[in-house]
PDB file of N, CA and C in Angstrom:
ATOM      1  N   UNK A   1     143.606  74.982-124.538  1.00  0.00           N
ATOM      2  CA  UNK A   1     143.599  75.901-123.428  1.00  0.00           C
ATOM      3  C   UNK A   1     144.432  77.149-123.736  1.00  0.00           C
ATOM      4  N   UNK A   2     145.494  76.781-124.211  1.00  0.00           N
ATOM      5  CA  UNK A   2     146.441  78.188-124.711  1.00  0.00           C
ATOM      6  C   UNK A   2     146.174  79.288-125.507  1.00  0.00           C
ATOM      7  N   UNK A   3     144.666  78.810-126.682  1.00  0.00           N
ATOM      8  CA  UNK A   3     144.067  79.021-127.405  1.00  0.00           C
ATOM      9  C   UNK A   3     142.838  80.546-126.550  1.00  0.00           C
ATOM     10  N   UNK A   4     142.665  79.842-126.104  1.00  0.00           N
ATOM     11  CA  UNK A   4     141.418  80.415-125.088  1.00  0.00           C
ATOM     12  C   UNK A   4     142.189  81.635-124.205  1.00  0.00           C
ATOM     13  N   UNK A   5     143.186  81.220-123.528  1.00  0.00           N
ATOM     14  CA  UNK A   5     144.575  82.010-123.254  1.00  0.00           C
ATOM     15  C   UNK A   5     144.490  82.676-123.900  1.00  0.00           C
ATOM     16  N   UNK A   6     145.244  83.301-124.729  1.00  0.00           N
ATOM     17  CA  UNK A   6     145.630  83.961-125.954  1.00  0.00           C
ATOM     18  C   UNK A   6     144.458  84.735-126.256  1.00  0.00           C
ATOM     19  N   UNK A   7     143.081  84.392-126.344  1.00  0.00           N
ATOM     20  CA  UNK A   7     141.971  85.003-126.667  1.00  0.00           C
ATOM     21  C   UNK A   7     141.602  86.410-125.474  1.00  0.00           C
ATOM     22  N   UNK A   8     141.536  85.649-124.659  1.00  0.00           N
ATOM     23  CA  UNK A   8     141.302  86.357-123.284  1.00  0.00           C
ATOM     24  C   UNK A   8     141.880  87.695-122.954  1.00  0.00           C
ATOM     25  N   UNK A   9     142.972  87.304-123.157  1.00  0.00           N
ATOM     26  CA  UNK A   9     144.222  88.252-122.971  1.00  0.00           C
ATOM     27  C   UNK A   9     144.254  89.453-123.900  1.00  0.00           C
ATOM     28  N   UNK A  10     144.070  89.400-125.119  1.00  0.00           N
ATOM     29  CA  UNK A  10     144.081  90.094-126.786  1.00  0.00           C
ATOM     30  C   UNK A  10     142.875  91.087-126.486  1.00  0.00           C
ATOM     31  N   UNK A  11     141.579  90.021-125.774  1.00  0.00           N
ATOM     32  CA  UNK A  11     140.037  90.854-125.806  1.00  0.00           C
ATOM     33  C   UNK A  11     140.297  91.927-124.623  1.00  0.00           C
ATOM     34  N   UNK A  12     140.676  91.638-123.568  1.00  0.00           N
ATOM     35  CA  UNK A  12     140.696  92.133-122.314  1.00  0.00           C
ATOM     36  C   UNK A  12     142.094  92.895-122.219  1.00  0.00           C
ATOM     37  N   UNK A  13     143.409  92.886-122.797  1.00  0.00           N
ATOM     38  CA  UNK A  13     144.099  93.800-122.774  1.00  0.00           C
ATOM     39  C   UNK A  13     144.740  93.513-121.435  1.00  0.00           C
ATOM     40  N   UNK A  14     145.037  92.259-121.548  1.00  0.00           N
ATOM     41  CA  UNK A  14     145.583  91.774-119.892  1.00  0.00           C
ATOM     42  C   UNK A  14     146.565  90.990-120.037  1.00  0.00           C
ATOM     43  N   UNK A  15     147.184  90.679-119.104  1.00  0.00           N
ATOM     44  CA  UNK A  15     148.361  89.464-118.719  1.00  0.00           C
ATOM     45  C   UNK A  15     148.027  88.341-117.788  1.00  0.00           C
ATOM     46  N   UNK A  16     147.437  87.884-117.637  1.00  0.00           N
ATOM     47  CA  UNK A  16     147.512  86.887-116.709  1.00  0.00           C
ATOM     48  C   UNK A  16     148.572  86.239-116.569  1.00  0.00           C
ATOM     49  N   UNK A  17     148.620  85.875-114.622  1.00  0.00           N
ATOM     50  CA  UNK A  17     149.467  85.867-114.143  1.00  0.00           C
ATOM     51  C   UNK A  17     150.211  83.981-114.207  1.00  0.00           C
ATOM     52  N   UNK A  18     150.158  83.641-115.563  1.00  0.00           N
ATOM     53  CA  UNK A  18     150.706  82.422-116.169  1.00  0.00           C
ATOM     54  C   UNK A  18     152.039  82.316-115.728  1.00  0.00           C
ATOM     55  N   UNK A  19     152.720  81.057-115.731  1.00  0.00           N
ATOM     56  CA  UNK A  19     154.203  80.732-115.963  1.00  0.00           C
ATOM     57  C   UNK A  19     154.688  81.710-117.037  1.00  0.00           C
ATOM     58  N   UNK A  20     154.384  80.971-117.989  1.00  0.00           N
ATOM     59  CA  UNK A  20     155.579  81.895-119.478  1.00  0.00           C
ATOM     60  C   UNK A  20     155.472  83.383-119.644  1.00  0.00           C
ATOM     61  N   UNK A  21     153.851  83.807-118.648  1.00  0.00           N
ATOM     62  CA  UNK A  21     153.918  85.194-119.065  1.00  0.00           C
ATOM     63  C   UNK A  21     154.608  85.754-117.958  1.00  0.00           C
ATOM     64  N   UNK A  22     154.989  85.540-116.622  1.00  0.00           N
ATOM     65  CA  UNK A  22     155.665  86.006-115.500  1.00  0.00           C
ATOM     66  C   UNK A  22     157.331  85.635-115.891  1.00  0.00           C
ATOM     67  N   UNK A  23     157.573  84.253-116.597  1.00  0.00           N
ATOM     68  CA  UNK A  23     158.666  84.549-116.602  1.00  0.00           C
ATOM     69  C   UNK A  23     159.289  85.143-117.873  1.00  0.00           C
ATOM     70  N   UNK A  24     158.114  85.454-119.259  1.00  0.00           N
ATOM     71  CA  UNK A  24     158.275  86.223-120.441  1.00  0.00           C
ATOM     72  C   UNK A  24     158.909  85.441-121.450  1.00  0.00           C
ATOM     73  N   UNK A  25     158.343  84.445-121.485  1.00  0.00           N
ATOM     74  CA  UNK A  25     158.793  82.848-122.017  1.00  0.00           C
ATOM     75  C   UNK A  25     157.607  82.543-123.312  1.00  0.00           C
ATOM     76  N   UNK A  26     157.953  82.020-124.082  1.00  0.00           N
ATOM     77  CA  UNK A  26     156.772  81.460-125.373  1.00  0.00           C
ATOM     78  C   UNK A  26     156.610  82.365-125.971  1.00  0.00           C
ATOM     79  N   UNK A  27     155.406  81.980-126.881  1.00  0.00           N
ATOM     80  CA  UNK A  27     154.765  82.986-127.707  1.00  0.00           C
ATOM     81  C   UNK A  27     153.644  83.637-127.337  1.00  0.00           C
ATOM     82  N   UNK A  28     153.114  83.806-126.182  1.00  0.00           N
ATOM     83  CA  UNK A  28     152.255  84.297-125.732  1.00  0.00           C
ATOM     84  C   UNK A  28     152.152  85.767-125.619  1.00  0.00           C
ATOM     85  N   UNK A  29     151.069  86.824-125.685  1.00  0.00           N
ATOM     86  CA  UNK A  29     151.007  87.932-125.513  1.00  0.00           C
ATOM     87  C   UNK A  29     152.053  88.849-123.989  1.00  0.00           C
ATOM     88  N   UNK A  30     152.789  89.583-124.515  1.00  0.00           N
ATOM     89  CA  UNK A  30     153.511  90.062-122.809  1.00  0.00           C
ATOM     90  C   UNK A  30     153.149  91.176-122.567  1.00  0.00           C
ATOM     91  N   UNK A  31     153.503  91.889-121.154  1.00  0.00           N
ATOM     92  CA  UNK A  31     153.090  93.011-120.758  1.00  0.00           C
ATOM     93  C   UNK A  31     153.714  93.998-122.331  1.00  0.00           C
ATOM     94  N   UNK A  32     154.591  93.843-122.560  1.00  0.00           N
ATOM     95  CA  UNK A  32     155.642  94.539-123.305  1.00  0.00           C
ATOM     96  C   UNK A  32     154.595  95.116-124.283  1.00  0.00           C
ATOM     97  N   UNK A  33     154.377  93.938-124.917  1.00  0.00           N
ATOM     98  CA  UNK A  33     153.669  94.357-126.355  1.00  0.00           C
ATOM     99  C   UNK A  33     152.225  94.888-125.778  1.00  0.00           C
ATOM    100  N   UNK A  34     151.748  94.842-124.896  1.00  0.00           N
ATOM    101  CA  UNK A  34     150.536  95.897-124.747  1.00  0.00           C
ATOM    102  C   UNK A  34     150.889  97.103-124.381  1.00  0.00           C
ATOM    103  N   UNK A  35     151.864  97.279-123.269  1.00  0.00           N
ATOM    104  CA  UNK A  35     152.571  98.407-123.472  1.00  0.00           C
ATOM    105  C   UNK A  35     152.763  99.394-124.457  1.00  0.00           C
ATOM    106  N   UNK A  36     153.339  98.862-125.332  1.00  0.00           N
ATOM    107  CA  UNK A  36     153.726  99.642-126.554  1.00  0.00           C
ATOM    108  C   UNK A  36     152.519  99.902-127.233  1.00  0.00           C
ATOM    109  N   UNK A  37     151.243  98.835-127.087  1.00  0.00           N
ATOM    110  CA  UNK A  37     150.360  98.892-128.565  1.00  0.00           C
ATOM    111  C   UNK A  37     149.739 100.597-127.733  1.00  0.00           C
ATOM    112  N   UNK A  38     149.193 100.135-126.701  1.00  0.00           N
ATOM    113  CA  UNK A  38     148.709 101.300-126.064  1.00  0.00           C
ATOM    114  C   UNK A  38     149.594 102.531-125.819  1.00  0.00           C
ATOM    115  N   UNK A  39     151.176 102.671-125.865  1.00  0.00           N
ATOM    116  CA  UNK A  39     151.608 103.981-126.151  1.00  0.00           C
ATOM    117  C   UNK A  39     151.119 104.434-127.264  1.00  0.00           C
ATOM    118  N   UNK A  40     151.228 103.472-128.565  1.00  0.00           N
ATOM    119  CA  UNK A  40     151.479 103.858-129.936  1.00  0.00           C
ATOM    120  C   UNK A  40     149.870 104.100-129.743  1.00  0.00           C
ATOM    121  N   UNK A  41     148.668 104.263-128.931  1.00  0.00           N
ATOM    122  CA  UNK A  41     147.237 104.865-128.920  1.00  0.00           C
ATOM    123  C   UNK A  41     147.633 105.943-128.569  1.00  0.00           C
ATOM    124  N   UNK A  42     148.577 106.553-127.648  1.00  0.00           N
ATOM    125  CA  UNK A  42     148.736 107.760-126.882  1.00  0.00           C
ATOM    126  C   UNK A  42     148.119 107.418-126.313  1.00  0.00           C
ATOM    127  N   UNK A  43     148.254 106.813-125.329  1.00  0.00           N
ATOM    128  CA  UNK A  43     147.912 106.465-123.730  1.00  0.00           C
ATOM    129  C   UNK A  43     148.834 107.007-122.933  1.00  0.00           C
ATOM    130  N   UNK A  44     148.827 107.895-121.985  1.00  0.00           N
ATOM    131  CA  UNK A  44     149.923 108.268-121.226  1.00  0.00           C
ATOM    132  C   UNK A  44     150.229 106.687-120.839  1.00  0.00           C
ATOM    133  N   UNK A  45     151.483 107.009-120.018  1.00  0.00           N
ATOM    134  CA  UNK A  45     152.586 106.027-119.492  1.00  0.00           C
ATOM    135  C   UNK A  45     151.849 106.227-117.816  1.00  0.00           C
ATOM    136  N   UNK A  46     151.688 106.873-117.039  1.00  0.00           N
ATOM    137  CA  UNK A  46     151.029 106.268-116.048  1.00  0.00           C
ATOM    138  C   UNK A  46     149.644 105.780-116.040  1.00  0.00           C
ATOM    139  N   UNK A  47     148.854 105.896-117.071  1.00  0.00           N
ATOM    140  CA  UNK A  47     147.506 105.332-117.432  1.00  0.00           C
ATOM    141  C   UNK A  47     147.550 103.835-118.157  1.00  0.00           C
ATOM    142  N   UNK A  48     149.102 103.489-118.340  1.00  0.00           N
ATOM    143  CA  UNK A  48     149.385 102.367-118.646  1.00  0.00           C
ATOM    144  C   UNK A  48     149.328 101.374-117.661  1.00  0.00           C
ATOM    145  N   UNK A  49     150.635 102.062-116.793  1.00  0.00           N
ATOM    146  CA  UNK A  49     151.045 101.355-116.124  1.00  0.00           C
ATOM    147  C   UNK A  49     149.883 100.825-114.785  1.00  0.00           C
ATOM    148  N   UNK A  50     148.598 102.031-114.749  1.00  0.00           N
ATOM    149  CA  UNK A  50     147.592 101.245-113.899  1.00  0.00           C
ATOM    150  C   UNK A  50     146.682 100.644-114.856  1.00  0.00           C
ATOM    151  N   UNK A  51     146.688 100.676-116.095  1.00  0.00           N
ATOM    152  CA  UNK A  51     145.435  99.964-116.478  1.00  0.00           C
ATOM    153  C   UNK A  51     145.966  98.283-116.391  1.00  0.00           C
ATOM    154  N   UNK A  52     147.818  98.189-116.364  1.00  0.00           N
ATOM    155  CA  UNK A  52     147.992  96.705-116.844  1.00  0.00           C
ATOM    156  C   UNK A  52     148.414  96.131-115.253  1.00  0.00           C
ATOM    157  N   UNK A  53     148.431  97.195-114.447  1.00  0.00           N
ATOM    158  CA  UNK A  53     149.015  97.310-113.434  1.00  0.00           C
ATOM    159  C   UNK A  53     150.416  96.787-112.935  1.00  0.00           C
ATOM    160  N   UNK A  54     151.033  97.216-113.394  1.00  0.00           N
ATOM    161  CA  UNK A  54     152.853  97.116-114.095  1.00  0.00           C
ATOM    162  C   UNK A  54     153.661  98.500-113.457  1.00  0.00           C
ATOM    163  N   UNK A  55     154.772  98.555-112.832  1.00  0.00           N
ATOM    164  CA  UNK A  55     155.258  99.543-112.351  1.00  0.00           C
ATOM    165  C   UNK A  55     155.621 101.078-113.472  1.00  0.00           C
ATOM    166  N   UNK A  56     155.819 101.854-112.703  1.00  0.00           N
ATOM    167  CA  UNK A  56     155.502 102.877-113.671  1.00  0.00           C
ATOM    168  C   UNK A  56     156.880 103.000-114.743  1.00  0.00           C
ATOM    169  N   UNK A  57     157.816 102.128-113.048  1.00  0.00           N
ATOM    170  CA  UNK A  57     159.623 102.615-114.038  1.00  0.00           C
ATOM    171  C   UNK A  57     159.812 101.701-114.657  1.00  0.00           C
ATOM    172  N   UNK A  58     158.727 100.225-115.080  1.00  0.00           N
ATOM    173  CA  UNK A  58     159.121  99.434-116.171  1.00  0.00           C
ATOM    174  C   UNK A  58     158.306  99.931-117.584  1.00  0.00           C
ATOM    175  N   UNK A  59     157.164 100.334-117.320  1.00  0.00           N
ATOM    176  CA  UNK A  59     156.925 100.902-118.265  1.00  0.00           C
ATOM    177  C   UNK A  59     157.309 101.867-118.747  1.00  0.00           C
ATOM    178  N   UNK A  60     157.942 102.920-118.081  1.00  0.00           N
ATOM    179  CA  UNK A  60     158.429 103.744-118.654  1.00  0.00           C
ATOM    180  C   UNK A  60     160.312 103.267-119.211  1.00  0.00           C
ATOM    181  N   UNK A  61     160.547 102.467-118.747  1.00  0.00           N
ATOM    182  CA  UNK A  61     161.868 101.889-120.234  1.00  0.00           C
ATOM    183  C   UNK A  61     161.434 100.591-120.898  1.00  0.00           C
ATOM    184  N   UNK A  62     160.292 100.152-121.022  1.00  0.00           N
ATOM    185  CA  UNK A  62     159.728  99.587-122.455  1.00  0.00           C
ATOM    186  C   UNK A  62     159.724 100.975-123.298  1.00  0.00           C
ATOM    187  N   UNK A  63     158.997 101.840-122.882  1.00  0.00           N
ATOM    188  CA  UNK A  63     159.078 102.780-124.083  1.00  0.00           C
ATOM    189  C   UNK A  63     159.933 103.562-124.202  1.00  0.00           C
ATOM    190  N   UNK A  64     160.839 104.060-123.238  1.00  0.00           N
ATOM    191  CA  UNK A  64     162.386 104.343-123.559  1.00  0.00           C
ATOM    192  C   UNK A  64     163.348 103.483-124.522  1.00  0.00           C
ATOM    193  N   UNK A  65     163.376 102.307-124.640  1.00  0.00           N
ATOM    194  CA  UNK A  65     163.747 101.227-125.588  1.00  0.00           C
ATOM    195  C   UNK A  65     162.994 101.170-126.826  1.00  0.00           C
ATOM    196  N   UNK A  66     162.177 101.184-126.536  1.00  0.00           N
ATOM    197  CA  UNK A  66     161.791 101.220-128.201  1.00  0.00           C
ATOM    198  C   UNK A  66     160.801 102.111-128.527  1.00  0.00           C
ATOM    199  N   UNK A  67     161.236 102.933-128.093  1.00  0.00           N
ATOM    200  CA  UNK A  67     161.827 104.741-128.851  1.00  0.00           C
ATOM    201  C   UNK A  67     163.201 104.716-129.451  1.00  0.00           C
ATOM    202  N   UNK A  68     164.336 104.257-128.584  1.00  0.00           N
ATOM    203  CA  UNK A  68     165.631 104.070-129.033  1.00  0.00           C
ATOM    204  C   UNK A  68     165.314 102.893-130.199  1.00  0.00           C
ATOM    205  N   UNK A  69     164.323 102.452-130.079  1.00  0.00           N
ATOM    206  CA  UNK A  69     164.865 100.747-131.426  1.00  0.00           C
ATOM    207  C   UNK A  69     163.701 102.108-132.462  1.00  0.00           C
ATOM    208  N   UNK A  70     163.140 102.901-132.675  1.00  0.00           N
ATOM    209  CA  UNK A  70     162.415 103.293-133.409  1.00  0.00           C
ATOM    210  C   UNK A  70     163.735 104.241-134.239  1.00  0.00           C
ATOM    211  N   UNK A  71     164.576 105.147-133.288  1.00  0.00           N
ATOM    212  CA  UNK A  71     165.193 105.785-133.925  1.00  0.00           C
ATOM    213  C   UNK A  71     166.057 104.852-134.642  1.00  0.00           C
ATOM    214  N   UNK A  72     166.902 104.268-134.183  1.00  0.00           N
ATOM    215  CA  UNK A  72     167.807 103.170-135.198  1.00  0.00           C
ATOM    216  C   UNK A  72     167.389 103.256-135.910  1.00  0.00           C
ATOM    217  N   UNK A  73     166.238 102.307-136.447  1.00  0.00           N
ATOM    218  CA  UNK A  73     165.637 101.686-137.467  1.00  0.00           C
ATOM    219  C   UNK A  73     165.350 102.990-138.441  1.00  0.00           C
ATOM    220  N   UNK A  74     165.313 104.238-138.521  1.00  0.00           N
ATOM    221  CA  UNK A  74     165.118 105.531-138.819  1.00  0.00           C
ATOM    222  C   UNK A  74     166.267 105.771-139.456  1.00  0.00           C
ATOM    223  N   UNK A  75     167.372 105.337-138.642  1.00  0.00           N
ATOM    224  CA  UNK A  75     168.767 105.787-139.011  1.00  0.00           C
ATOM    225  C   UNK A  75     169.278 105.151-140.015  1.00  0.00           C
ATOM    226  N   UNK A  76     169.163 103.698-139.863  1.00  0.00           N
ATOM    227  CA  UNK A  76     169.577 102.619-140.750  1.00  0.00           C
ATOM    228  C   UNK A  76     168.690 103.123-142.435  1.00  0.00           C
ATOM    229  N   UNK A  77     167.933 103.603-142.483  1.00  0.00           N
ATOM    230  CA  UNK A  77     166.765 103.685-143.633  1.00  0.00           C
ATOM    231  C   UNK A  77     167.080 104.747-145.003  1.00  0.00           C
TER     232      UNK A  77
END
């Protein structure tokens, strides 16, 4: 079933509203990482936040954060 999960989610670009994914638990796909995959498309940030339908001020510090973890990692190099 987790399998099928996991599939669903990857094809469709979604979260379902699971235990581990509400409480951001396992290895399962999170809002987070679609977030980001779709900034790193240039997706605006409010075209995010309604396509996953996720508030605008969490999406907008997922990618405030790692913008900051991008520069580090820049710095360190």
């Amino acid at each position: 079933m987790s399998k099928r999960i996991k599939e669903y989610q990857e094809e469709h670009q979604v979260v379902l509203p699971i235990k581990g994914n509400k409480l951001d638990i396992g290895p399962g796909i999170t809002h987070k990482r679609i977030i980001l995959e779709l900034y790193e498309k240039k997706v605006a940030p409010p075209d995010i936040a309604r396509q996953i339908n996720h508030s605008q001020e969490a999406v907008d510090r997922y990618i405030k954060d790692y913008e900051r973890i991008k520069f580090l990692v820049r710095q360190h190099n």
